[in-house]
Protein backbone atom coordinates (compact mmCIF):
# COMPACT_ATOMS: atom_id res chain seq x y z
CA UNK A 1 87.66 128.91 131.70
CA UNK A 2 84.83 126.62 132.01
CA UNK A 3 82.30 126.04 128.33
CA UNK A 4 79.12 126.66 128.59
CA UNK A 5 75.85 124.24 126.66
CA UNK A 6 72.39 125.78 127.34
CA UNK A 7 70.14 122.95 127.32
CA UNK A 8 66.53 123.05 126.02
CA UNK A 9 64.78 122.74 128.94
CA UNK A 10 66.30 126.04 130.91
CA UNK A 11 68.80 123.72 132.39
CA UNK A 12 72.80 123.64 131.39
CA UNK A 13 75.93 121.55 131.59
CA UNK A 14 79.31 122.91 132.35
CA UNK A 15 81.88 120.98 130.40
CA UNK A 16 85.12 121.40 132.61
CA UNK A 17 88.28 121.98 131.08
CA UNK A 18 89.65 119.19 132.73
CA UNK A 19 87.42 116.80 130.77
CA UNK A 20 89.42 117.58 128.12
CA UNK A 21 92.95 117.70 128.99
CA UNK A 22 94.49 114.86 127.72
CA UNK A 23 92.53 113.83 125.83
CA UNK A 24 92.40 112.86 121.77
CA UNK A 25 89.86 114.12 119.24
CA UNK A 26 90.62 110.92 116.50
CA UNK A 27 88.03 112.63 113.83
CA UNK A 28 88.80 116.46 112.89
CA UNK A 29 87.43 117.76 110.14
CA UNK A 30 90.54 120.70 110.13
CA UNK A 31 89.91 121.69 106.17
CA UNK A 32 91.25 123.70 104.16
CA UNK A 33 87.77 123.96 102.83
CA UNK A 34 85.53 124.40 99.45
CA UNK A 35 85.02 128.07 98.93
CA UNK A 36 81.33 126.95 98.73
CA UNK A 37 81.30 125.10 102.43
CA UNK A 38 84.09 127.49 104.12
CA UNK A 39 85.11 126.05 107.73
CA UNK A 40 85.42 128.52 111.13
CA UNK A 41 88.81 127.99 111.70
CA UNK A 42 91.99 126.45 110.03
CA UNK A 43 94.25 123.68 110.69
CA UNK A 44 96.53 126.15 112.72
CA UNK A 45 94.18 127.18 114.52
CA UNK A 46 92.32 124.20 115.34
CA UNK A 47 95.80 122.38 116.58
CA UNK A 48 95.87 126.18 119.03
CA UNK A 49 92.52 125.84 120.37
CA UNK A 50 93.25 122.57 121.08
CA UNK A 51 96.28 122.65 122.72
CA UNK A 52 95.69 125.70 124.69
CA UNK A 53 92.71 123.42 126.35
CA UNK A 54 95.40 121.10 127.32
CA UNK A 55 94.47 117.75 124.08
CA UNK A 56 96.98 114.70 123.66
CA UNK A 57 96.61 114.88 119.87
CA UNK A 58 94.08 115.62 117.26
CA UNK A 59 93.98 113.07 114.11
CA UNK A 60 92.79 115.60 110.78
CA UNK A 61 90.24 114.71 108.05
CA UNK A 62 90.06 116.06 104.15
CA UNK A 63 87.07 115.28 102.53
CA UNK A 64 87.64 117.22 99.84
CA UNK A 65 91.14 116.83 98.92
CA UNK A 66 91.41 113.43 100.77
CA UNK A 67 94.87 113.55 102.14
CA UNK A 68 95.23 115.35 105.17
CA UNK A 69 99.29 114.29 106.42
CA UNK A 70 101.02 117.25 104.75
CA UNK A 71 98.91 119.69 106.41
CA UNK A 72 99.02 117.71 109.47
CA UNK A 73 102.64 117.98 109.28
CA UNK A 74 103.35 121.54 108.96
CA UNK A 75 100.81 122.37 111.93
CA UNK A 76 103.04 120.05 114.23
CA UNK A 77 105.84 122.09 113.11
CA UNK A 78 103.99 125.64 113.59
CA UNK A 79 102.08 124.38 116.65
CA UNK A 80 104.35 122.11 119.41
CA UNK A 81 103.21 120.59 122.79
CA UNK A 82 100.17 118.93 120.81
CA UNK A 83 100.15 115.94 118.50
CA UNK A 84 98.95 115.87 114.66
CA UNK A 85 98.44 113.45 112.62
CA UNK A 86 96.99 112.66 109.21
CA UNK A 87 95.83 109.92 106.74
CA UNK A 88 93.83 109.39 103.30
CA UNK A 89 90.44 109.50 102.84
CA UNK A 90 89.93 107.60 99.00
CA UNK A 91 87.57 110.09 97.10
CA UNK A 92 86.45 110.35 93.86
CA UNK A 93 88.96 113.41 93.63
CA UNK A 94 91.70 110.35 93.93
CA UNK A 95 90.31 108.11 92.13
CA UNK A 96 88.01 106.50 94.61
CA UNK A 97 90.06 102.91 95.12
CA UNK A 98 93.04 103.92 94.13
CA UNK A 99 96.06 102.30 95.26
CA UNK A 100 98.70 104.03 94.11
CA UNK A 101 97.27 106.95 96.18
CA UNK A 102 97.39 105.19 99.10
CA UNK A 103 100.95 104.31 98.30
CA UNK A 104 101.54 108.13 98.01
CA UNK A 105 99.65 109.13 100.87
CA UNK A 106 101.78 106.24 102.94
CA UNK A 107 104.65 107.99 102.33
CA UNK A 108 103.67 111.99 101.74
CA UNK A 109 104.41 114.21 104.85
CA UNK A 110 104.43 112.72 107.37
CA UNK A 111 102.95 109.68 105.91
CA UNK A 112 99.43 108.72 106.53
CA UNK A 113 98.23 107.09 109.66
CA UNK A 114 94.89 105.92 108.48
CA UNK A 115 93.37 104.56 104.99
CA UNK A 116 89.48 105.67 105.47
CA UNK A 117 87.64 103.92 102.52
CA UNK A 118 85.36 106.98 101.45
CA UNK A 119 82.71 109.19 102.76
CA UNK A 120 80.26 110.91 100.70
CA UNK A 121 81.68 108.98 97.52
CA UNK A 122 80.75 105.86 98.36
CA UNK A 123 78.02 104.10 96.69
CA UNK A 124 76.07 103.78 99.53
CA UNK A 125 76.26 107.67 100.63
CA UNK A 126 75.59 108.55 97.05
CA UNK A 127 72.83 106.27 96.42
CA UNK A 128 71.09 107.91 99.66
CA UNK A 129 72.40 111.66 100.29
CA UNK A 130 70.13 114.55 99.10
CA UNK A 131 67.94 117.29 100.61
CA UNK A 132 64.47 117.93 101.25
CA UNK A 133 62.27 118.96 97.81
CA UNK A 134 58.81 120.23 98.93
CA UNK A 135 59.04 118.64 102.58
CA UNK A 136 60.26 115.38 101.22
CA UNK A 137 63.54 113.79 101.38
CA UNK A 138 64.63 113.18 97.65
CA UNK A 139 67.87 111.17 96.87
CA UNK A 140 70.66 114.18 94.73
CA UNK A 141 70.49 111.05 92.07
CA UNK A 142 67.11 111.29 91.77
CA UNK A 143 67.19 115.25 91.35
CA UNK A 144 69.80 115.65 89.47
CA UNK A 145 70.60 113.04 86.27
CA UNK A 146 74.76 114.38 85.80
CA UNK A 147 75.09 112.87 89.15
CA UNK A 148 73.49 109.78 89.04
CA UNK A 149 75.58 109.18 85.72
CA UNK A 150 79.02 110.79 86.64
CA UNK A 151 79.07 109.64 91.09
CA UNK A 152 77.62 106.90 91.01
CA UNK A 153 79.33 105.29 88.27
CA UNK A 154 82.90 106.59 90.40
CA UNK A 155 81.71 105.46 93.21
CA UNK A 156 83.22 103.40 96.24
CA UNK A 157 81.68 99.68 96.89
CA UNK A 158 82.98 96.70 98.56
CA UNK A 159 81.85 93.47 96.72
CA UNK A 160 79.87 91.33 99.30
CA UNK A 161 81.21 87.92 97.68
CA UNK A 162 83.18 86.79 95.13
CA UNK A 163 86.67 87.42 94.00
CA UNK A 164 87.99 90.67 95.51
CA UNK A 165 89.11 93.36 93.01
CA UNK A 166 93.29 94.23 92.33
CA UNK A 167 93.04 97.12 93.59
CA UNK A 168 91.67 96.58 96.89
CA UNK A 169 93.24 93.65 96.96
CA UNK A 170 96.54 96.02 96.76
CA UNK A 171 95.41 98.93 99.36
CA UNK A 172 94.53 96.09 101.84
CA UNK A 173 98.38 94.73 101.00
CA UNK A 174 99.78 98.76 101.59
CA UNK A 175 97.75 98.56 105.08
CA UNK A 176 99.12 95.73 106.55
CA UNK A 177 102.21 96.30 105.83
CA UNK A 178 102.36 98.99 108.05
CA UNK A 179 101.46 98.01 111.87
CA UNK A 180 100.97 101.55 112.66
CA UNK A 181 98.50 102.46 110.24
CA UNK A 182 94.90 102.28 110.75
CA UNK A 183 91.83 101.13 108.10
CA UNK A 184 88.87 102.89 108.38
CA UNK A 185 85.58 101.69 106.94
CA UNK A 186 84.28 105.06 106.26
CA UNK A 187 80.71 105.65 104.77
CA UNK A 188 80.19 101.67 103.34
CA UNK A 189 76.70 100.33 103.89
CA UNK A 190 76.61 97.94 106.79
CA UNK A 191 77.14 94.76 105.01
CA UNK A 192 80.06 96.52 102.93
CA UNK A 193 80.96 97.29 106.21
CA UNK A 194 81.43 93.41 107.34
CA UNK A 195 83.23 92.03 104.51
CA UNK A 196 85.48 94.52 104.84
CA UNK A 197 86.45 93.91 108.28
CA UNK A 198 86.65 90.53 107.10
CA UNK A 199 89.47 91.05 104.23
CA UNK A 200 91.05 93.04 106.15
CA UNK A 201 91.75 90.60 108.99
CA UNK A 202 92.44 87.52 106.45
CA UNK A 203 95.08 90.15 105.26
CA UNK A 204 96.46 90.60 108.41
CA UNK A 205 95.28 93.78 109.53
CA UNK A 206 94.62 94.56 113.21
CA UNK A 207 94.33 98.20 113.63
CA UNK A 208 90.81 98.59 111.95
CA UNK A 209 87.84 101.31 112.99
CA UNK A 210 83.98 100.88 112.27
CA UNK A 211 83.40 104.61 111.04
CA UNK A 212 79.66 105.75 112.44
CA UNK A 213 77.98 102.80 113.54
CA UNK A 214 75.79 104.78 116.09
CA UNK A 215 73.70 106.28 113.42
CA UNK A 216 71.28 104.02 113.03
CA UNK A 217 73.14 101.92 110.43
CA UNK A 218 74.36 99.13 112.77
CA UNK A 219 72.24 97.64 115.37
CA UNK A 220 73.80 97.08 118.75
CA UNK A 221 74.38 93.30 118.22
CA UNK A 222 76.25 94.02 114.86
CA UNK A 223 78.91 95.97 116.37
CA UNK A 224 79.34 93.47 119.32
CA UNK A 225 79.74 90.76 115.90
CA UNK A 226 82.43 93.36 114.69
CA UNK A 227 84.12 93.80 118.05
CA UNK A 228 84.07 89.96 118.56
CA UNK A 229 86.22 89.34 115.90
CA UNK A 230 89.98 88.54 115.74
């Protein structure tokens, strides 16, 4: 079985099987999902998929419910011969920083084996998200005043100096205890991005992604400066 990509320009590009087997997909969006954004296939049948094309191991996302280890468990139970695993991705649903979700998260299922530090609830995604009014881009806060008052106000940010906060002080503490477990920057804006990075390694954590960076937040000499560090 070979997949097919028709390209614009009449030409195409066979992807292989083989390019896949073995391999790991570290950023699955598996659901469940919002009744209002419904997903093509579930958790089980991502995980079948998957393993049927011969993946290592698929690491699951919830960005609605944020914690995605239970489900990630009971797929490795329905599905063996493939990997699953799971983490917490702090929402506003949890509370945005909220460590005594991480704590739960750490230790729900099959525990979580990332700490992802928001997506669409951070400050910086909520300052900027929205959709096109009349051909124009227009930010949701500035179309809609309930959420620039509730989201924004709930929102995740990362202070860029000064004293850091309990609470993240806490979650950083939860993340390095725990050699396995991975931070993830998530959605920050780029200089969030950096002093994050930096508490985390003054706390002692080594296991630490840069979420998106290609996407024309970073520049190509930031994310050597990230990579460069300890």
């Amino acid at each position: 079985m070979t997949a097919l990509y028709e390209m614009s320009d009449d030409r195409s590009m066979e992807l292989p099987d083989e390019l896949l087997r073995g391999t790991s997909d570290v950023h699955v969006h598996s659901g469940p999902w919002l009744k209002s954004c419904p997903g093509r296939l579930d958790p089980f049948q991502i995980a079948e998929q998957a393993k049927a094309a011969g993946m290592k191991s698929l690491v699951y996302y919830d960005h609605t419910m944020g914690i995605s280890n239970g489900t990630s468990m009971l797929v490795s139970r329905q599905v063996p011969g493939i990997q699953i695993f799971g983490g917490i991705i702090m929402t506003s649903v949890l509370g945005g920083l909220n460590p005594r979700a991480v704590k739960t998260a750490l230790h729900y299922g099959a525990g979580a084996k990332f700490v992802h530090f928001g997506a669409h609830c951070t400050h910086f995604m909520a300052s900027h998200e929205g959709s096109y009014v009349d051909g124009k881009p227009v930010p949701f806060k500035d179309q809609y005043p309930k959420f620039a008052e509730q989201e924004l106000s709930r929102s995740i940010r990362i202070p860029l100096d000064g004293s850091v906060p309990d609470a993240l002080a806490e979650i950083l503490g939860l993340i390095a205890e725990r050699p396995d477990v991975h931070l993830n920057t998530g959605h920050l804006s780029v200089e969030e991005a950096f002093r994050l990075v930096d508490l985390a390694i003054d706390a002692g954590i080594r296991k630490i992604v840069v979420a998106h960076p290609c996407r024309g937040r970073m520049t190509t000499e930031q994310q050597k400066q990230l990579a460069a560090k300890p």
